[in-house]
N, C-alpha and C. Protein backbone atom coordinates (compact mmCIF):
# COMPACT_ATOMS: atom_id res chain seq x y z
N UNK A 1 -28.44 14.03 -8.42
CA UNK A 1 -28.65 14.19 -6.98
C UNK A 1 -29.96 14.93 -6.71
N UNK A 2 -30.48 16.20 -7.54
CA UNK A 2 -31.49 16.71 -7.50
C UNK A 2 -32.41 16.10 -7.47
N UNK A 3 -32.91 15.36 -8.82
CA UNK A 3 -34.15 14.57 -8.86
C UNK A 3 -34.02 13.46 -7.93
N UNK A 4 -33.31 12.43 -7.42
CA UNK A 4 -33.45 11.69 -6.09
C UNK A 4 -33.98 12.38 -5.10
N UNK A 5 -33.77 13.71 -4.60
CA UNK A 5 -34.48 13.98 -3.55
C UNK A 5 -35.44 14.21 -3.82
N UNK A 6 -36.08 14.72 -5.15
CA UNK A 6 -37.52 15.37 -5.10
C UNK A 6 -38.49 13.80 -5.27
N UNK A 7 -37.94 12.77 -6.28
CA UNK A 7 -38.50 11.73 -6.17
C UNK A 7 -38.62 10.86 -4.97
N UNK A 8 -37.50 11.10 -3.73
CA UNK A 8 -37.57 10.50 -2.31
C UNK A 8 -38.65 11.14 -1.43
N UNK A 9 -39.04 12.16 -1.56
CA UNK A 9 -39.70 13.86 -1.29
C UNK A 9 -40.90 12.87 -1.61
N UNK A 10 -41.16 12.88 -2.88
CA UNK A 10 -42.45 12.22 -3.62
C UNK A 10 -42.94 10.84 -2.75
N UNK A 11 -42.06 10.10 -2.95
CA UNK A 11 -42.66 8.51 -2.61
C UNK A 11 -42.91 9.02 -0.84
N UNK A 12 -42.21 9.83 0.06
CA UNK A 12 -42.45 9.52 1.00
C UNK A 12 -43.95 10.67 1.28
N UNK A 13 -44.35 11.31 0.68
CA UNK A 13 -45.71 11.94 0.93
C UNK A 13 -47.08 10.95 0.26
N UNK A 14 -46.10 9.91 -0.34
CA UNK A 14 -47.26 9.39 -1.52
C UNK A 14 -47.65 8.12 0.03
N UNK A 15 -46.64 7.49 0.55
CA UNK A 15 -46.70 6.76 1.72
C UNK A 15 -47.25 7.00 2.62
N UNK A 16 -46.79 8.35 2.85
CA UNK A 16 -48.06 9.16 4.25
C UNK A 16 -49.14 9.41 3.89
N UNK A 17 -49.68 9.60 3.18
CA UNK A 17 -50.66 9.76 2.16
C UNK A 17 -51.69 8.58 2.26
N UNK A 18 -50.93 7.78 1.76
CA UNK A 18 -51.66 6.01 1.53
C UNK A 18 -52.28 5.35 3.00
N UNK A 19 -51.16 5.75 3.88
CA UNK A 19 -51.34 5.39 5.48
C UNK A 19 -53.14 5.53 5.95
N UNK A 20 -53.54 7.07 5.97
CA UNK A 20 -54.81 6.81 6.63
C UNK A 20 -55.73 5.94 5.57
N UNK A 21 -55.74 6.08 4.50
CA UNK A 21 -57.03 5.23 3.91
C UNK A 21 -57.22 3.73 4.17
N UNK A 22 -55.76 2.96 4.07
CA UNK A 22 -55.08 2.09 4.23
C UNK A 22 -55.54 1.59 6.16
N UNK A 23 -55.39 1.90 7.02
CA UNK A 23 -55.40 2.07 8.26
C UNK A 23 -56.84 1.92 8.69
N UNK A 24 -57.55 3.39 8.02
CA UNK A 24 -59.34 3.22 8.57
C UNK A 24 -60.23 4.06 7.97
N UNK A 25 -60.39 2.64 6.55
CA UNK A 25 -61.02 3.57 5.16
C UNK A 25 -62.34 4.56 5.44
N UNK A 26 -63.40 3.43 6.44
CA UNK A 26 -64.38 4.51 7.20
C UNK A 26 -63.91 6.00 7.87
N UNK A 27 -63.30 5.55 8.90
CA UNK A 27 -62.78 7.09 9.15
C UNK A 27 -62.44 7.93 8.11
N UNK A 28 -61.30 7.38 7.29
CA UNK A 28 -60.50 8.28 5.79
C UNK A 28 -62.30 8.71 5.08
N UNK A 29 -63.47 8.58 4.95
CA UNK A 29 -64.29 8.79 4.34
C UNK A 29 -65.04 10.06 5.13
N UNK A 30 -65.59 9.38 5.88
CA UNK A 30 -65.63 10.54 7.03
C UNK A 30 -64.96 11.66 7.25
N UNK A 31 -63.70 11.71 6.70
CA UNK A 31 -62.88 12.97 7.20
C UNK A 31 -62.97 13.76 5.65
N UNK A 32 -62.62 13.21 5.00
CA UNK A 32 -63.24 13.78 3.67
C UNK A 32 -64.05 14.41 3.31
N UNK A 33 -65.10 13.76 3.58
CA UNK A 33 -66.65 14.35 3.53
C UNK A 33 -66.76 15.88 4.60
N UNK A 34 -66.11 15.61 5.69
CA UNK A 34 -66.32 16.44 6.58
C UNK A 34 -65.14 17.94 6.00
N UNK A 35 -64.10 17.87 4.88
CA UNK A 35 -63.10 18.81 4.50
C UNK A 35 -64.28 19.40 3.58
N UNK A 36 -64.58 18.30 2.58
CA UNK A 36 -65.44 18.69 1.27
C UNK A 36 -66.20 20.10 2.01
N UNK A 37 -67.55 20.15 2.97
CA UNK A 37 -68.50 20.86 3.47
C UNK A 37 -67.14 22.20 3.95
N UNK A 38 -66.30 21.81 3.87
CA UNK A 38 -65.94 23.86 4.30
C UNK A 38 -65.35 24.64 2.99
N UNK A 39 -65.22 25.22 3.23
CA UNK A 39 -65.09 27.14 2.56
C UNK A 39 -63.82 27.04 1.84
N UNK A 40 -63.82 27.75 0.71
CA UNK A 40 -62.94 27.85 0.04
C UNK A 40 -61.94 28.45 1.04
N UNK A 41 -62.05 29.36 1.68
CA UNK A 41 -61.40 30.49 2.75
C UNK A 41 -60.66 29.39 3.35
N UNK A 42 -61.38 28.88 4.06
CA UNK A 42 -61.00 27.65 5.14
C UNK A 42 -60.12 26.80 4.77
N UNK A 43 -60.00 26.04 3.66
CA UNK A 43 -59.31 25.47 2.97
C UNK A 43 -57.84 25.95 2.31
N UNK A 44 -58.11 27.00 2.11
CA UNK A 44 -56.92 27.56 1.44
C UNK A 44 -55.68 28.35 2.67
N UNK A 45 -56.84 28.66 3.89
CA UNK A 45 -56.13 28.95 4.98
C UNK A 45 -55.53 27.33 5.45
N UNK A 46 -56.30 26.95 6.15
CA UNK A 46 -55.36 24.84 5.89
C UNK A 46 -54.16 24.98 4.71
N UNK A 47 -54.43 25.02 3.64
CA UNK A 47 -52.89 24.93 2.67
C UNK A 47 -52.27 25.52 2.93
N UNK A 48 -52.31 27.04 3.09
CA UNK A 48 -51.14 28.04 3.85
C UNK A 48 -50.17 27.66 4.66
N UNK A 49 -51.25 27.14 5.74
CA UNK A 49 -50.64 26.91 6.91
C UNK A 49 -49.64 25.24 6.91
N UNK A 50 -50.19 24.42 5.96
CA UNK A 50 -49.79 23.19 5.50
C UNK A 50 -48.33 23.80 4.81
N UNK A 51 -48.47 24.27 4.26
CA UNK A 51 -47.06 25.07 3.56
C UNK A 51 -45.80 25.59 4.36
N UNK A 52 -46.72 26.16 5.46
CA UNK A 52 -45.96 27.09 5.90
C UNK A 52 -44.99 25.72 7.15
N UNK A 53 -45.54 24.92 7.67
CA UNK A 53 -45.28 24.09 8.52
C UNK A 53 -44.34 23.46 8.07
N UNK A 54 -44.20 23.15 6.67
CA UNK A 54 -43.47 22.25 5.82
C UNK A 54 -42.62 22.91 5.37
N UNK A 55 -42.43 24.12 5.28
CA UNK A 55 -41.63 25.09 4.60
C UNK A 55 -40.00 25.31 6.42
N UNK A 56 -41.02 25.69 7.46
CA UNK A 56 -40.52 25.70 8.71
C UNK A 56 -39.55 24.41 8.69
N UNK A 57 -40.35 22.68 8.61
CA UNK A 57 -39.70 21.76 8.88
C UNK A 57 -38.79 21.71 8.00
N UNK A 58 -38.45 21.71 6.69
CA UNK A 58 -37.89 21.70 5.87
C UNK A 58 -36.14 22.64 6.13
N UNK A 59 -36.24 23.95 6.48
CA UNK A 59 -35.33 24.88 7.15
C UNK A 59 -34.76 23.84 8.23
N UNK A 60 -35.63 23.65 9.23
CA UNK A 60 -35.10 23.19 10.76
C UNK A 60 -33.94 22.06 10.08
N UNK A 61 -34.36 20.82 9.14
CA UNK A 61 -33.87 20.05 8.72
C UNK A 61 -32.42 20.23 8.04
N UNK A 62 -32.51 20.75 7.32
CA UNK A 62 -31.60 21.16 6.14
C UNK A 62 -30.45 22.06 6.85
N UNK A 63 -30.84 22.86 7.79
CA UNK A 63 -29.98 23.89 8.59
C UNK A 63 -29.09 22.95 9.55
């Protein structure tokens, strides 16, 4: 039962994931390029907060 969810977990970030490149590879390049040019700071504050959002939805869900 464990590993089904983490592998359901998996395929469905690997899907959201795939979506923008898939959708509008120019744009998906563009946005890239434009993450690459910031700050380690900056970036790692984005993951935090990426975490923390997912960590929130995850609770709301499960509760």
């Amino acid at each position: 039962m464990f590993w089904t969810e983490i592998l359901t977990a998996v395929a469905l970030l690997l899907i959201i994931e795939g979506m923008l490149p898939f959708v509008g590879p120019d744009r998906y390049k563009q946005l890239v390029a434009q993450i690459a040019q910031l700050s380690d700071n900056h970036l790692r504050a984005f993951g935090l907060g990426a975490m923390l959002a997912g960590l929130l939805l995850l609770f709301l869900v499960r509760s």
